[in-house]
PDB file of N, CA and C in Angstrom:
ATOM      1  N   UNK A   1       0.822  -1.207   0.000  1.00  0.00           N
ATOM      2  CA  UNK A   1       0.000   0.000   0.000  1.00  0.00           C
ATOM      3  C   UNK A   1       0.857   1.259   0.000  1.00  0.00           C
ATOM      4  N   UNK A   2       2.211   1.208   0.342  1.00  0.00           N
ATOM      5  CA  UNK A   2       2.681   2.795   0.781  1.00  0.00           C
ATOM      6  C   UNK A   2       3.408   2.853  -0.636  1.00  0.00           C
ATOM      7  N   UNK A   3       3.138   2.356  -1.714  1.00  0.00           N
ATOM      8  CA  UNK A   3       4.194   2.256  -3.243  1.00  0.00           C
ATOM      9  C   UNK A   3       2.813   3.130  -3.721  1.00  0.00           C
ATOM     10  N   UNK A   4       1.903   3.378  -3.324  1.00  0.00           N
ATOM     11  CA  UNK A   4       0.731   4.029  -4.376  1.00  0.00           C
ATOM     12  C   UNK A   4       1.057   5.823  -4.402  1.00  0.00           C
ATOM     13  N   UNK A   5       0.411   5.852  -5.129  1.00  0.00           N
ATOM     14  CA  UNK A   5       0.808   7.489  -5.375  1.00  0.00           C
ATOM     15  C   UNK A   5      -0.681   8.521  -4.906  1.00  0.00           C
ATOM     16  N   UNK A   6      -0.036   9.460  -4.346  1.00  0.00           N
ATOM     17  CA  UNK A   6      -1.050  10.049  -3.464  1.00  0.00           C
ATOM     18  C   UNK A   6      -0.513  11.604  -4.162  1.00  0.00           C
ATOM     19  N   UNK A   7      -1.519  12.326  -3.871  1.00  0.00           N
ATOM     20  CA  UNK A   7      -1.521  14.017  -4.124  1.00  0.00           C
ATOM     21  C   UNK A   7      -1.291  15.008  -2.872  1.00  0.00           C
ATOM     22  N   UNK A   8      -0.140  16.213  -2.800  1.00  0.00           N
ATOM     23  CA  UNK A   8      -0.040  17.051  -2.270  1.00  0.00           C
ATOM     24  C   UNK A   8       0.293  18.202  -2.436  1.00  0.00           C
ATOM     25  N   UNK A   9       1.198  19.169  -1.675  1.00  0.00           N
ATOM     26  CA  UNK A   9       1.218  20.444  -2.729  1.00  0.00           C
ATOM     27  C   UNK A   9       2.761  20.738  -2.837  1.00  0.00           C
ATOM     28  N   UNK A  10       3.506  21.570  -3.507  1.00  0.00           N
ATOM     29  CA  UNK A  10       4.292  22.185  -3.275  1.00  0.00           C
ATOM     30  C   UNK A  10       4.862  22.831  -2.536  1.00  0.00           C
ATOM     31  N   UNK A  11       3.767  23.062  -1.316  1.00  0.00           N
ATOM     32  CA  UNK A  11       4.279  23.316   0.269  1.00  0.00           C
ATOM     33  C   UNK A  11       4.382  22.564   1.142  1.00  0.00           C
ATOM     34  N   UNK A  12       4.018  21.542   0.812  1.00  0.00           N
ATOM     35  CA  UNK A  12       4.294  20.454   1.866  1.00  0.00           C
ATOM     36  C   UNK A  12       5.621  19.585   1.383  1.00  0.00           C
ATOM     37  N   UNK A  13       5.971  19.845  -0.006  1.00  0.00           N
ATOM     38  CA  UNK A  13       6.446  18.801  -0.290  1.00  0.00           C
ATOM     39  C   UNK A  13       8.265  19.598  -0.255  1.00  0.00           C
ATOM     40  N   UNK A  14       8.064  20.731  -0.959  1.00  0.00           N
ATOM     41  CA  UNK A  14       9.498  21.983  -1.729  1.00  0.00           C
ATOM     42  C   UNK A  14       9.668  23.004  -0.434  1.00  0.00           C
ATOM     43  N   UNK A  15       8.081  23.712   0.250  1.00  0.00           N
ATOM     44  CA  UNK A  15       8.874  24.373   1.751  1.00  0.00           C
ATOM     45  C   UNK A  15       8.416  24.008   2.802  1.00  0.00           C
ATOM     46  N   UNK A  16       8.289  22.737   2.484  1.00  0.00           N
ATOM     47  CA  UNK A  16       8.118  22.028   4.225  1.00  0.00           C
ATOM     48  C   UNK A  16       6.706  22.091   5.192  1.00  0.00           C
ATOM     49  N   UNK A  17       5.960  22.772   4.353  1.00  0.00           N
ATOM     50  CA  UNK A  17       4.864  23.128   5.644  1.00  0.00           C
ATOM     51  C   UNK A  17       4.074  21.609   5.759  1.00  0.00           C
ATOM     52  N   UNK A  18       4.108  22.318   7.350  1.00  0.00           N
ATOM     53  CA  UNK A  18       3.195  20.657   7.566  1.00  0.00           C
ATOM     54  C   UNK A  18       1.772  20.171   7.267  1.00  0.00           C
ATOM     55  N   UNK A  19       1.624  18.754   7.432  1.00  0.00           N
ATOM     56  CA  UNK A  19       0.650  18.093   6.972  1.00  0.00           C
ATOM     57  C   UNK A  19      -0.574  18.152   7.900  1.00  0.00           C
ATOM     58  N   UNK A  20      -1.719  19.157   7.740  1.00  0.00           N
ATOM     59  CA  UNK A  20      -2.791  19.634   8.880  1.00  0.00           C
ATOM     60  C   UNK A  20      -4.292  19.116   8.147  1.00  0.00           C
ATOM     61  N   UNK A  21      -4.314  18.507   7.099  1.00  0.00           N
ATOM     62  CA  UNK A  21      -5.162  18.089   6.503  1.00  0.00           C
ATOM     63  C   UNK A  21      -5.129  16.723   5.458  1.00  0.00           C
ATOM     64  N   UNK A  22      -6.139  15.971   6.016  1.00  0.00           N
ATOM     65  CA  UNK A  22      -5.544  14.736   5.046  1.00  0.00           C
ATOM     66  C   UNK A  22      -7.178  14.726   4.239  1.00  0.00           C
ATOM     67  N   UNK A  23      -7.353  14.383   3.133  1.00  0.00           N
ATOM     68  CA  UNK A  23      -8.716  13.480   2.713  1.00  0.00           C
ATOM     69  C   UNK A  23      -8.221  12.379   2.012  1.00  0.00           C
ATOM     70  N   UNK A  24      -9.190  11.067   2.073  1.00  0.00           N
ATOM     71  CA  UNK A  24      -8.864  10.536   1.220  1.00  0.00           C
ATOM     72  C   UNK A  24     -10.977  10.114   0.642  1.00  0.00           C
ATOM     73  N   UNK A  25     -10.259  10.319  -0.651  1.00  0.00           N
ATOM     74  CA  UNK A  25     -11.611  10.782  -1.446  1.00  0.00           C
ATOM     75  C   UNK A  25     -12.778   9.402  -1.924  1.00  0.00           C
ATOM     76  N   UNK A  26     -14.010   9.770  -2.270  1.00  0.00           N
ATOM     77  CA  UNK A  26     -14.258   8.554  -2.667  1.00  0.00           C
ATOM     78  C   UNK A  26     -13.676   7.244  -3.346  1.00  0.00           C
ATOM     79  N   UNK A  27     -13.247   8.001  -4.269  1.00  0.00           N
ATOM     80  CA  UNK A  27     -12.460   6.934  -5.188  1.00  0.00           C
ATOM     81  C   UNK A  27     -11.442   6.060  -4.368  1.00  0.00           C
ATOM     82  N   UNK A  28     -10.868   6.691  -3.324  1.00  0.00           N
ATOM     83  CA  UNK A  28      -9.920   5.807  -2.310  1.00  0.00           C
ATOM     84  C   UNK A  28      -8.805   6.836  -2.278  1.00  0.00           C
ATOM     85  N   UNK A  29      -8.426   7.808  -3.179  1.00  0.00           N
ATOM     86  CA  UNK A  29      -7.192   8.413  -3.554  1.00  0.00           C
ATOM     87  C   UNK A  29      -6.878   9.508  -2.545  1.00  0.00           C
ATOM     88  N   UNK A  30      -5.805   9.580  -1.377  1.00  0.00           N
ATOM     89  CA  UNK A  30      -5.238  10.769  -0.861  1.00  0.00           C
ATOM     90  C   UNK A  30      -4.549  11.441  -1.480  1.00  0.00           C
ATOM     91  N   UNK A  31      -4.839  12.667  -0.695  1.00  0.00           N
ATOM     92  CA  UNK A  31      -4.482  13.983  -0.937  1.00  0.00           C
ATOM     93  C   UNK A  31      -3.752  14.706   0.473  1.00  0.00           C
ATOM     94  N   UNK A  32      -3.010  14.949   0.789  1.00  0.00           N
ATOM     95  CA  UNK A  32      -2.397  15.879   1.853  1.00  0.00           C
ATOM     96  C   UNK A  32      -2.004  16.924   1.617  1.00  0.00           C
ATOM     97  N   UNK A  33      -2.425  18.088   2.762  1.00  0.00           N
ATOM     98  CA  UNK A  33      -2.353  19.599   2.329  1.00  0.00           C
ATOM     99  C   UNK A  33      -1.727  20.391   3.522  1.00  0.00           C
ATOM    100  N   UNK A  34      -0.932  21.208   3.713  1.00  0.00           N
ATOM    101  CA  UNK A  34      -0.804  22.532   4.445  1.00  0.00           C
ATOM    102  C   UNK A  34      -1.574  22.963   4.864  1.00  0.00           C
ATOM    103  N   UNK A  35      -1.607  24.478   5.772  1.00  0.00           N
ATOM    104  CA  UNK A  35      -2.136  25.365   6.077  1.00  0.00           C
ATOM    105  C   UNK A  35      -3.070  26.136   4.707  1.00  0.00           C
ATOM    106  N   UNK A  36      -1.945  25.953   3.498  1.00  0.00           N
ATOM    107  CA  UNK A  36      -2.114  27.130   2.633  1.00  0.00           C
ATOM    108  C   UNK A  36      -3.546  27.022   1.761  1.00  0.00           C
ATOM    109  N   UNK A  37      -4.054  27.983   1.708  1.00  0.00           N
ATOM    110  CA  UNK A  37      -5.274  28.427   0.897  1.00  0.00           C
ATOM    111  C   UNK A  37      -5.102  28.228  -0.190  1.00  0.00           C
ATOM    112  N   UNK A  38      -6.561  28.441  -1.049  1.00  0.00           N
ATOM    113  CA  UNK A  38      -6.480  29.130  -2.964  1.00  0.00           C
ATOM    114  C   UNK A  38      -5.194  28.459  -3.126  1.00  0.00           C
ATOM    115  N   UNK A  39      -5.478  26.628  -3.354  1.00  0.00           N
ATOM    116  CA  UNK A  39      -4.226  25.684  -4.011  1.00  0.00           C
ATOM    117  C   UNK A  39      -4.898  26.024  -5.148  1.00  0.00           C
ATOM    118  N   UNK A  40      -3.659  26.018  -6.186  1.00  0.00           N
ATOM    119  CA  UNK A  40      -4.145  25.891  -7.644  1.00  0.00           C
ATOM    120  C   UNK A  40      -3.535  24.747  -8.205  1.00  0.00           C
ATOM    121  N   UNK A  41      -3.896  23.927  -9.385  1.00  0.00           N
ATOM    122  CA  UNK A  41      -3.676  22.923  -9.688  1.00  0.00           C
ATOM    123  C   UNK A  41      -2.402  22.652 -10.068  1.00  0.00           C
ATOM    124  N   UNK A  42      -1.493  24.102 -10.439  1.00  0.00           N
ATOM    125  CA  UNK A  42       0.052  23.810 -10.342  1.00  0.00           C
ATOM    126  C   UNK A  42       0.831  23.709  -9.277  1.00  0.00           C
ATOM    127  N   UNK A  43      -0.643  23.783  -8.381  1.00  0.00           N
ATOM    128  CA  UNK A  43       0.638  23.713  -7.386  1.00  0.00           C
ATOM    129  C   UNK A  43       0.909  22.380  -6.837  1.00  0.00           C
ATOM    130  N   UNK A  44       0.248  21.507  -7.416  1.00  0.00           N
ATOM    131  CA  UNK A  44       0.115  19.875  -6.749  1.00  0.00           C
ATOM    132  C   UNK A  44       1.113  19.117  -7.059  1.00  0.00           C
ATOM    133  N   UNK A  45       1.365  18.252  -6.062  1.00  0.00           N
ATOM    134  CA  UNK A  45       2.528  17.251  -6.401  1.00  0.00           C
ATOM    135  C   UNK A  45       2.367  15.972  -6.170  1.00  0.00           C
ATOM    136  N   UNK A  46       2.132  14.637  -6.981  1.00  0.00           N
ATOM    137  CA  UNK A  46       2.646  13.501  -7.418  1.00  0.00           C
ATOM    138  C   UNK A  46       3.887  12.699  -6.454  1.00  0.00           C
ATOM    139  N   UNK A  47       3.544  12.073  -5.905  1.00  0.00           N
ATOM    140  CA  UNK A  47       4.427  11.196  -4.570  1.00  0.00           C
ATOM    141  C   UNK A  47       3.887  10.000  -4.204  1.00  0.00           C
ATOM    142  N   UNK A  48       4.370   9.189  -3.700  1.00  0.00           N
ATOM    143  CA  UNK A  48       4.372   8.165  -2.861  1.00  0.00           C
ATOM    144  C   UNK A  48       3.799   8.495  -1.886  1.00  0.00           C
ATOM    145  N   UNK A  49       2.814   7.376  -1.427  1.00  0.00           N
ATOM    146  CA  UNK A  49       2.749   7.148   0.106  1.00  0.00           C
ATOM    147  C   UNK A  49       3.460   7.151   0.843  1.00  0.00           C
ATOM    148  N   UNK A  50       4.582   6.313   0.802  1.00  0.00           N
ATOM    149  CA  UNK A  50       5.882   6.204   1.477  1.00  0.00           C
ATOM    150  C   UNK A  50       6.631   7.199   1.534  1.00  0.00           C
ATOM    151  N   UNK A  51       7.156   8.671   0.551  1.00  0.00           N
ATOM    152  CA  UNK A  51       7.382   9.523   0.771  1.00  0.00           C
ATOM    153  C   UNK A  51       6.836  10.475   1.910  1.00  0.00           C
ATOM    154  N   UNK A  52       5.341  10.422   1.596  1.00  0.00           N
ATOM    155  CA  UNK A  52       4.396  11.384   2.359  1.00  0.00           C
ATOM    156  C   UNK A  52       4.775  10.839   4.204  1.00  0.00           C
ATOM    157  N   UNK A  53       4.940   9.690   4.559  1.00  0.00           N
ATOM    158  CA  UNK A  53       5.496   8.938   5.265  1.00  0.00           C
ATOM    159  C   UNK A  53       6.237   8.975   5.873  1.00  0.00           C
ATOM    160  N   UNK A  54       7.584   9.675   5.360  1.00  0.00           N
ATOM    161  CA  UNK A  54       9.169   9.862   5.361  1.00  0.00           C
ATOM    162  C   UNK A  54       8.875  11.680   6.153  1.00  0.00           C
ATOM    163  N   UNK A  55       7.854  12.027   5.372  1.00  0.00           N
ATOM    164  CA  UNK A  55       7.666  13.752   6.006  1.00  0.00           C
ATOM    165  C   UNK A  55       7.263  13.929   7.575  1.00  0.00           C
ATOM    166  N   UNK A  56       5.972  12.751   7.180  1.00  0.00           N
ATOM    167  CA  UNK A  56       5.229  12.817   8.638  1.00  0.00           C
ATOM    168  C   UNK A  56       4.864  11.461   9.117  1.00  0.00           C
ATOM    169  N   UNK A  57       5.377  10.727  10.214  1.00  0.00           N
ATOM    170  CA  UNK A  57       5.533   9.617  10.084  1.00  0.00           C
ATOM    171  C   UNK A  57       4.067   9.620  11.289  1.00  0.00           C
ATOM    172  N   UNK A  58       3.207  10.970  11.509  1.00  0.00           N
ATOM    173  CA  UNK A  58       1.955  11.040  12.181  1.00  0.00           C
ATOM    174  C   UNK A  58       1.023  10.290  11.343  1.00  0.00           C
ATOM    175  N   UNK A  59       0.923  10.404   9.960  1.00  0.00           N
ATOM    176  CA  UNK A  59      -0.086   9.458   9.046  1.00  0.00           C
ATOM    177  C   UNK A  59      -0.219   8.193   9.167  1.00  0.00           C
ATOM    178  N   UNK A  60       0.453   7.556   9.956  1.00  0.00           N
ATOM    179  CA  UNK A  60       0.640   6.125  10.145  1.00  0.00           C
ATOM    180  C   UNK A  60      -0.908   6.111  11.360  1.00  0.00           C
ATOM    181  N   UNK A  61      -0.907   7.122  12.024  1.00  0.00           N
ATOM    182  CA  UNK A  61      -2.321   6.554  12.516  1.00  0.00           C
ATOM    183  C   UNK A  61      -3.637   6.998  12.183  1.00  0.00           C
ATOM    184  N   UNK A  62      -3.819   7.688  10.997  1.00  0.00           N
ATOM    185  CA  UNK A  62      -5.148   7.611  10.215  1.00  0.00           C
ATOM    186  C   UNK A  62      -5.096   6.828   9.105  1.00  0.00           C
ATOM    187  N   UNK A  63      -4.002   6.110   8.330  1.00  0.00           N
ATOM    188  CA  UNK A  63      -4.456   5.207   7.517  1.00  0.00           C
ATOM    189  C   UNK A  63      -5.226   3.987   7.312  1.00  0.00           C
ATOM    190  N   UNK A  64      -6.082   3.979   8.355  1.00  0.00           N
ATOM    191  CA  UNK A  64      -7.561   3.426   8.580  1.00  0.00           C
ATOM    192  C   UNK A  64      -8.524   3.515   8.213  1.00  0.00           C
ATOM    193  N   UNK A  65      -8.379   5.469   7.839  1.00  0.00           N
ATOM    194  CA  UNK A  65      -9.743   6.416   7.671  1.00  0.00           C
ATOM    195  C   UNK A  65     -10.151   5.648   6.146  1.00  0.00           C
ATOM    196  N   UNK A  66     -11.535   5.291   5.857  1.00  0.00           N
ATOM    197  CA  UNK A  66     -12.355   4.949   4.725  1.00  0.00           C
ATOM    198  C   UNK A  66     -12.567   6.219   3.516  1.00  0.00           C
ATOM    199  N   UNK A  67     -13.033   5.779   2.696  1.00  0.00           N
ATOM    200  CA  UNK A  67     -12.969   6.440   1.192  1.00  0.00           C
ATOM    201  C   UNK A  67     -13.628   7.817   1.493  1.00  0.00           C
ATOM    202  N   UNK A  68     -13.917   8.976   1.728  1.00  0.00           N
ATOM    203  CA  UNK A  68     -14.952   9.699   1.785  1.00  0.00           C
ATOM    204  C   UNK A  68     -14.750  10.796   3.402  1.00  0.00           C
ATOM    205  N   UNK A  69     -13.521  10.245   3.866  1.00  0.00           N
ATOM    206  CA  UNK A  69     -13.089  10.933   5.439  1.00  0.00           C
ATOM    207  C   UNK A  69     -12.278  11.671   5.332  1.00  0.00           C
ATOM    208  N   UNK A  70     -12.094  12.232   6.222  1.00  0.00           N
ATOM    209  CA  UNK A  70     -11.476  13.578   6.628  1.00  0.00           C
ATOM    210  C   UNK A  70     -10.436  13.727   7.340  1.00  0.00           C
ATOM    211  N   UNK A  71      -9.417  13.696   8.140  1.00  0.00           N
ATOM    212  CA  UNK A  71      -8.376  14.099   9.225  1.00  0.00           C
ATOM    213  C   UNK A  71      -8.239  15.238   9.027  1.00  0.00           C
ATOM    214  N   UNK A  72      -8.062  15.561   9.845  1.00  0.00           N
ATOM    215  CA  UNK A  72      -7.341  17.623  10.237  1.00  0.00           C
ATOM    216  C   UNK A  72      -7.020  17.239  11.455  1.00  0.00           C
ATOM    217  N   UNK A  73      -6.224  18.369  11.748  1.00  0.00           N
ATOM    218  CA  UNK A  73      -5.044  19.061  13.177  1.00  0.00           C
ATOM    219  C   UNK A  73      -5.071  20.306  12.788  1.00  0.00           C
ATOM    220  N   UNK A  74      -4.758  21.549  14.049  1.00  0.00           N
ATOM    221  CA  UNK A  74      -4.430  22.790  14.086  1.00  0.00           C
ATOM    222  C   UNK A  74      -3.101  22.461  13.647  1.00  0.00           C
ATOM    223  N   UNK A  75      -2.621  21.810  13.862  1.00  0.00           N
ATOM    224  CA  UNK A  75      -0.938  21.850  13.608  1.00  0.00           C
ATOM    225  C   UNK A  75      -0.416  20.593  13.976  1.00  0.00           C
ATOM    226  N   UNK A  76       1.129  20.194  13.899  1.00  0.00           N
ATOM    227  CA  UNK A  76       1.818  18.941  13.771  1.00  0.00           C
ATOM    228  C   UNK A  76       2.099  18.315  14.818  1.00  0.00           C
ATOM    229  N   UNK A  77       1.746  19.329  16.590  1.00  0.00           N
ATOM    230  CA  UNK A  77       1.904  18.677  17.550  1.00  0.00           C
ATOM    231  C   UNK A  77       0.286  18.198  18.150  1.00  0.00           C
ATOM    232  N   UNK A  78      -0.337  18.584  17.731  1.00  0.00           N
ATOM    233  CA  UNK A  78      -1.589  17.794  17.989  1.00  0.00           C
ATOM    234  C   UNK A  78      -1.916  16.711  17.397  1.00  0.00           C
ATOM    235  N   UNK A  79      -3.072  16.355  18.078  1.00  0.00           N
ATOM    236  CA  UNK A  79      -3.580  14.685  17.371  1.00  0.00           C
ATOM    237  C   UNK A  79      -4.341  14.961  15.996  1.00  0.00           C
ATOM    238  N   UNK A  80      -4.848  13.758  15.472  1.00  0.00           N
ATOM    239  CA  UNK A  80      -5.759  13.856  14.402  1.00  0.00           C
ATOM    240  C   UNK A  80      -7.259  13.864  14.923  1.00  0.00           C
ATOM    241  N   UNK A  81      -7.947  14.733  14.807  1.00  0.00           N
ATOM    242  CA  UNK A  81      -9.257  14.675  14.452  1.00  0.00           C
ATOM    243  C   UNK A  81     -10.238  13.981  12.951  1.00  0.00           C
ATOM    244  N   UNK A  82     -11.319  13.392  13.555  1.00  0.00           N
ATOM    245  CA  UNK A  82     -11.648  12.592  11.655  1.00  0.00           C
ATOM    246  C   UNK A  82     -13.215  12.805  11.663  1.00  0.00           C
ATOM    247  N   UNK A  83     -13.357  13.465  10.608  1.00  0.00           N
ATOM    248  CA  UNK A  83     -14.544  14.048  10.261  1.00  0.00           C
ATOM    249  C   UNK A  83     -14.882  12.580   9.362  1.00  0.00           C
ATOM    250  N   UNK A  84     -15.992  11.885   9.802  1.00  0.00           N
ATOM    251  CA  UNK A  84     -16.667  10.511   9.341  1.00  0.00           C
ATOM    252  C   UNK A  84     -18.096  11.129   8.418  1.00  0.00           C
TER     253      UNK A  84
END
């Protein structure tokens, strides 16, 4: 499972900002995002699970969450919250 390729942005990935939002969408496919607002579609980036992994090794305890859920945090020292 962590060889699949998941979506994030250019700030999480090129200046580091952390991972405060996860979905993973109907289709099954994650996405992890920053703080940052108004993403535009250039700003997305193409990765590994296992990369995303290597950033924040916190994702290891929502990869449970089902097709259609939510995780968020205020920030990287708090827990995950999961919008069902």
């Amino acid at each position: 499972m962590k060889n699949i390729a998941v979506i994030t942005t250019k700030f999480v990935l090129e200046k580091k900002s952390p991972i405060v939002s996860v979905f993973r969408d109907d289709d099954g496919d994650w996405q992890f995002f920053g703080k940052e607002e108004d993403i535009q579609e250039e700003d997305a980036r193409v990765i590994s699970l296992d990369e995303i992994l290597k950033i924040d090794d916190s994702i290891n305890d929502i990869l449970w969450i089902n097709n259609g859920m939510h995780a968020w945090r205020e920030n990287k020292n708090e827990k995950w919250n999961i919008d069902l």
